[in-house]
Protein backbone atom coordinates (compact mmCIF):
# COMPACT_ATOMS: atom_id res chain seq x y z
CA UNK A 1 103.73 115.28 86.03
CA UNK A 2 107.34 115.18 86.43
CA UNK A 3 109.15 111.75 85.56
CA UNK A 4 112.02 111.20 87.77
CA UNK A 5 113.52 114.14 90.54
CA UNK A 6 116.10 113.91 93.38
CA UNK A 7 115.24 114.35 96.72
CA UNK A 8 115.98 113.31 100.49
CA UNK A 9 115.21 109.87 101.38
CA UNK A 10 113.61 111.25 104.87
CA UNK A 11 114.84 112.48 108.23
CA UNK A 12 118.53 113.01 108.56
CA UNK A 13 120.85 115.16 111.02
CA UNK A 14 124.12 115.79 111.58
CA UNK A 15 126.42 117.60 113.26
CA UNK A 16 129.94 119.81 113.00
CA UNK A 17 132.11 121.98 115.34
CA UNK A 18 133.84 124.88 114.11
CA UNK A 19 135.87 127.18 115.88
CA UNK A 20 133.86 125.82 119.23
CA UNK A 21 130.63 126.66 117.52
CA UNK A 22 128.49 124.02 117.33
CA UNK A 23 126.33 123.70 114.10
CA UNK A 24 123.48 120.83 114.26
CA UNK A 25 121.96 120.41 110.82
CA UNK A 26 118.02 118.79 110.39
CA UNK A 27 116.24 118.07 107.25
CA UNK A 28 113.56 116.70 105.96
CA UNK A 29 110.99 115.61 102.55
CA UNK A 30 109.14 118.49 102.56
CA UNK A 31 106.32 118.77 99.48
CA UNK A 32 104.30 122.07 100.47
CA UNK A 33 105.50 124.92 101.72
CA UNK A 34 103.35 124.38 104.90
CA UNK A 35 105.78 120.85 106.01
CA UNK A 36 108.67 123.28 105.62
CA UNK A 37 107.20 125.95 107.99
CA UNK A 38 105.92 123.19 110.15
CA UNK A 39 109.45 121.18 110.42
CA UNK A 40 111.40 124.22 111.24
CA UNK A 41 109.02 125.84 113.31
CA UNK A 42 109.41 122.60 115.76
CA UNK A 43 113.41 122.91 115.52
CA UNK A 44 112.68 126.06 116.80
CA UNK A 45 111.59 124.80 119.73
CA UNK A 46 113.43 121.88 120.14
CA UNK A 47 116.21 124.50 120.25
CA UNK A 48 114.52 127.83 121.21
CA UNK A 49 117.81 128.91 123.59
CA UNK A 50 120.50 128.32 120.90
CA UNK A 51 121.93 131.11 118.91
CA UNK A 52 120.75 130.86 115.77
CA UNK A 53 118.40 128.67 113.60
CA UNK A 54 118.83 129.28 110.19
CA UNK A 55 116.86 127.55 107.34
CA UNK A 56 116.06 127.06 103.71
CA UNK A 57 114.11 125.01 101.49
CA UNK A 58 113.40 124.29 97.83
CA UNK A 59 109.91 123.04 96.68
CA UNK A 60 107.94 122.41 93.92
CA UNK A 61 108.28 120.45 90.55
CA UNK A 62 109.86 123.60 89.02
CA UNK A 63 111.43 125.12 91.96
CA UNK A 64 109.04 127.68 92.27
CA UNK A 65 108.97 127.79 96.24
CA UNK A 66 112.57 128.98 97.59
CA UNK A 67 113.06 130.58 100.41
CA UNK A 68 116.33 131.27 102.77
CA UNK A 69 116.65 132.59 105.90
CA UNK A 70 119.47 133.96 108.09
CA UNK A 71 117.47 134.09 111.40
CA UNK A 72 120.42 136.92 112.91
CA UNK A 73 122.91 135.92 110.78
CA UNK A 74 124.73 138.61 108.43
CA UNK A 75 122.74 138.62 105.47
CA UNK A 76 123.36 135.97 102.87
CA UNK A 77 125.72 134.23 105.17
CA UNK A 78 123.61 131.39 105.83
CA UNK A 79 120.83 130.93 104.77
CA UNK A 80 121.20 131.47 101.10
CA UNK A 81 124.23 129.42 101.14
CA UNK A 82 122.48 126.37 102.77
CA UNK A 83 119.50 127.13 99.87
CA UNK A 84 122.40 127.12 97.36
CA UNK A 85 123.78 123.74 98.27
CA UNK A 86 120.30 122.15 97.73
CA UNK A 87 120.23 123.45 94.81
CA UNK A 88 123.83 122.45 93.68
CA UNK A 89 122.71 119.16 94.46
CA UNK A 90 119.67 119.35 92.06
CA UNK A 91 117.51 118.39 94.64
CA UNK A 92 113.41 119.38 95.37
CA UNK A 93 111.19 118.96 97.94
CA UNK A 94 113.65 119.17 100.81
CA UNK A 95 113.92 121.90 104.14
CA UNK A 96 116.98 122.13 105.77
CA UNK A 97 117.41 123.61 109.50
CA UNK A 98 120.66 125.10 110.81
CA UNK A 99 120.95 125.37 114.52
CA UNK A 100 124.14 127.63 115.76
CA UNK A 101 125.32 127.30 119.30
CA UNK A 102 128.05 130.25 119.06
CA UNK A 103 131.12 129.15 120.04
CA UNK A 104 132.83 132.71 121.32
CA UNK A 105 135.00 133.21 118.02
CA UNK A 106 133.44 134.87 115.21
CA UNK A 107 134.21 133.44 111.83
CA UNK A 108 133.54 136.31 109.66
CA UNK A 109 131.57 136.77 106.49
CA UNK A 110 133.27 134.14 104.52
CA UNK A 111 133.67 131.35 107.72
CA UNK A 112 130.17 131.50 108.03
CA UNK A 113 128.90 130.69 104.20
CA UNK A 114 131.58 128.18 104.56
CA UNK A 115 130.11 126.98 108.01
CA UNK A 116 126.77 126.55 106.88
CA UNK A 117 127.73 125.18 103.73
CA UNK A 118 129.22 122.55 104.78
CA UNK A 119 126.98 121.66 107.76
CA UNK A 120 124.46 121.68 104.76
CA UNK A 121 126.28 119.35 102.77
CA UNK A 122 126.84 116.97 106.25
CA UNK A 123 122.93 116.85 106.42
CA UNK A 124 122.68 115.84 103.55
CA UNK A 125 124.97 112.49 103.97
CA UNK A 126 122.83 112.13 107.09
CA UNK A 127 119.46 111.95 105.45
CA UNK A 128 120.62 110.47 102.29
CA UNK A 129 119.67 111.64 98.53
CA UNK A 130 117.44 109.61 96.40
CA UNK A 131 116.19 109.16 93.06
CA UNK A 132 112.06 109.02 92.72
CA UNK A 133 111.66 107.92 89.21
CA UNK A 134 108.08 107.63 87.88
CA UNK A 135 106.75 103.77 86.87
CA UNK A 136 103.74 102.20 85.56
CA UNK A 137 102.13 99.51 87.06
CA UNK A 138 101.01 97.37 84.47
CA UNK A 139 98.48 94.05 84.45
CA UNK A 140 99.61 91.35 82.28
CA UNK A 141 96.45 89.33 81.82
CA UNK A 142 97.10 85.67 80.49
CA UNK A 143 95.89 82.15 80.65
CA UNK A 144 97.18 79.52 82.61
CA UNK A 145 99.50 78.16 80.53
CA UNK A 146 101.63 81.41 79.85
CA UNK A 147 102.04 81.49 83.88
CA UNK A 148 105.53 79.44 83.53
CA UNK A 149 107.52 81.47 80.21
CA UNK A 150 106.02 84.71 81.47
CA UNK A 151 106.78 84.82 84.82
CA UNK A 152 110.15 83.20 84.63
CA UNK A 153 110.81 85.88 81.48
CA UNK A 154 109.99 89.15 83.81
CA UNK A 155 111.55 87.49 87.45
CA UNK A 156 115.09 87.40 84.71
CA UNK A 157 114.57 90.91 83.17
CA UNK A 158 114.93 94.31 84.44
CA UNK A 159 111.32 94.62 85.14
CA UNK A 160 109.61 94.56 88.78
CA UNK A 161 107.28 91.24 89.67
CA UNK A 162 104.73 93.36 92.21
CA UNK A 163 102.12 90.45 92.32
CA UNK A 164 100.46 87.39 91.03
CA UNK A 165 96.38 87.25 90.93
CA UNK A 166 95.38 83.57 90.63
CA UNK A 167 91.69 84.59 89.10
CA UNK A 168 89.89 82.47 86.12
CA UNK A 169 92.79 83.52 84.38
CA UNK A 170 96.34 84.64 85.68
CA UNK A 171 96.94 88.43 86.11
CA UNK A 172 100.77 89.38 86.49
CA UNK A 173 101.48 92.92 88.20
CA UNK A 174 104.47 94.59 86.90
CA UNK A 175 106.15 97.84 87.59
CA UNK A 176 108.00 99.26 84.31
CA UNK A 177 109.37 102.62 83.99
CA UNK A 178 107.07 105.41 82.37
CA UNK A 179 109.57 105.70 79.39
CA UNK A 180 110.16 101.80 78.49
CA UNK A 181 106.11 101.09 78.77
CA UNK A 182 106.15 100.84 74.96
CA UNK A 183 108.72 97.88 74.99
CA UNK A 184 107.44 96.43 77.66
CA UNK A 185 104.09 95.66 75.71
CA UNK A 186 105.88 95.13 72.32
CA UNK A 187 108.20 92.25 74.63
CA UNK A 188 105.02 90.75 76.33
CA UNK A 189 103.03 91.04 73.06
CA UNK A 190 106.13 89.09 71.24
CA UNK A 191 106.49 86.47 74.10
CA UNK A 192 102.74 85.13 74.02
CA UNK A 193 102.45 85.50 70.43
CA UNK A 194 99.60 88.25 71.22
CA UNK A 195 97.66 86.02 73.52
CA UNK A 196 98.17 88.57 76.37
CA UNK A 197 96.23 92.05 77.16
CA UNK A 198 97.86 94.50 78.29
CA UNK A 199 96.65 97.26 80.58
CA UNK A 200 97.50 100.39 82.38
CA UNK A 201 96.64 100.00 86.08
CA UNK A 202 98.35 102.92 88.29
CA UNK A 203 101.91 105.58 88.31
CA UNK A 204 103.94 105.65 91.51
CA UNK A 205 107.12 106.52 91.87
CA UNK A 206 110.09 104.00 93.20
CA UNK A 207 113.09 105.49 95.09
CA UNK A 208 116.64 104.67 94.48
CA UNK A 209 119.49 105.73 96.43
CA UNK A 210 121.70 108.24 95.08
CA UNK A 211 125.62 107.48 95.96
């Protein structure tokens, strides 16, 4: 399972005029191939009278679903360049949509894998980028009288507070990155003098936005 990936935050769009041609860019989180399909078959029809609706989209934890398309374009003009900014970017799970409203001027070969490039790279600014890094949620199970040092120790440190279970005894929820789970539990262990267990309760990922 992979650890930490960028991707889009969600939904963005955006949109650019060159040389009177208008070029509206959509994309999305996509995680199977079938969202992608899905998500530009409807921008199809949201704009089934435009010119062009070009697409591309990168999925899978090792990139092993690509695919580009020029819908009409010269080949390689824009698809493949929108597929190459994604992957510029370093980013997975995302479909990109490129509708073209031709403008009356041609832009040639070049204008166009600039065109869609950019209206790529626009989208992207739109829907933001994110970080998902992978975390464990961890129980911290103590008795009552740890509540005060340990809580006040994890609300000061770098470590997410998710909950607080008043039970018979006090179970603290915290969410600690996959790769600092070992000092975590040394830390705890050290705090309470070994009076705490320690236990392994889910993954998830958290999200952090990418400047």
């Amino acid at each position: 399972m992979r650890e930490n990936y960028l991707t889009v935050k969600g939904y963005g769009e955006s949109e650019i005029v060159i040389s009177k041609s208008r070029f509206l860019t959509y994309i999305e989180r996509a995680e199977t191939e079938e969202d992608a399909i899905s998500f530009i078959d409807g921008i199809k029809k949201l704009h089934h009278n435009a010119t062009h609706n070009c697409s591309a989209y990168i999925i899978g934890e090792h990139d092993h679903i690509q695919k580009a398309n020029d819908d009409g374009e010269p080949s390689g003009t824009a698809g493949v360049p929108m597929l190459e900014v994604l992957k510029k970017q370093g980013l997975k799970d995302t479909v990109v949509v490129v509708t073209r409203y031709f403008g009356g001027t041609k832009l040639g070969g070049g204008g166009l894998i600039r065109a869609y490039g950019k209206a790529t790279t626009e989208g992207l600014i739109a829907a933001q980028i994110v970080e998902r890094k992978l975390h464990h949620v961890m129980k911290v199970a103590i008795d009552y009288t740890w509540l005060g040092k340990v809580e006040n120790e994890i609300r000061s440190s770098s470590y997410s507070l998710e909950e607080i279970r008043y039970l018979e005894g006090v179970e603290i929820i915290v969410s600690v990155l996959k790769e600092d789970e070992e000092q975590f539990r040394s830390w705890i262990t050290e705090m309470t003098n070994g009076q705490a267990s320690i236990t392994f309760e889910d993954a998830q990922f958290v999200e952090f936005i990418v400047n």
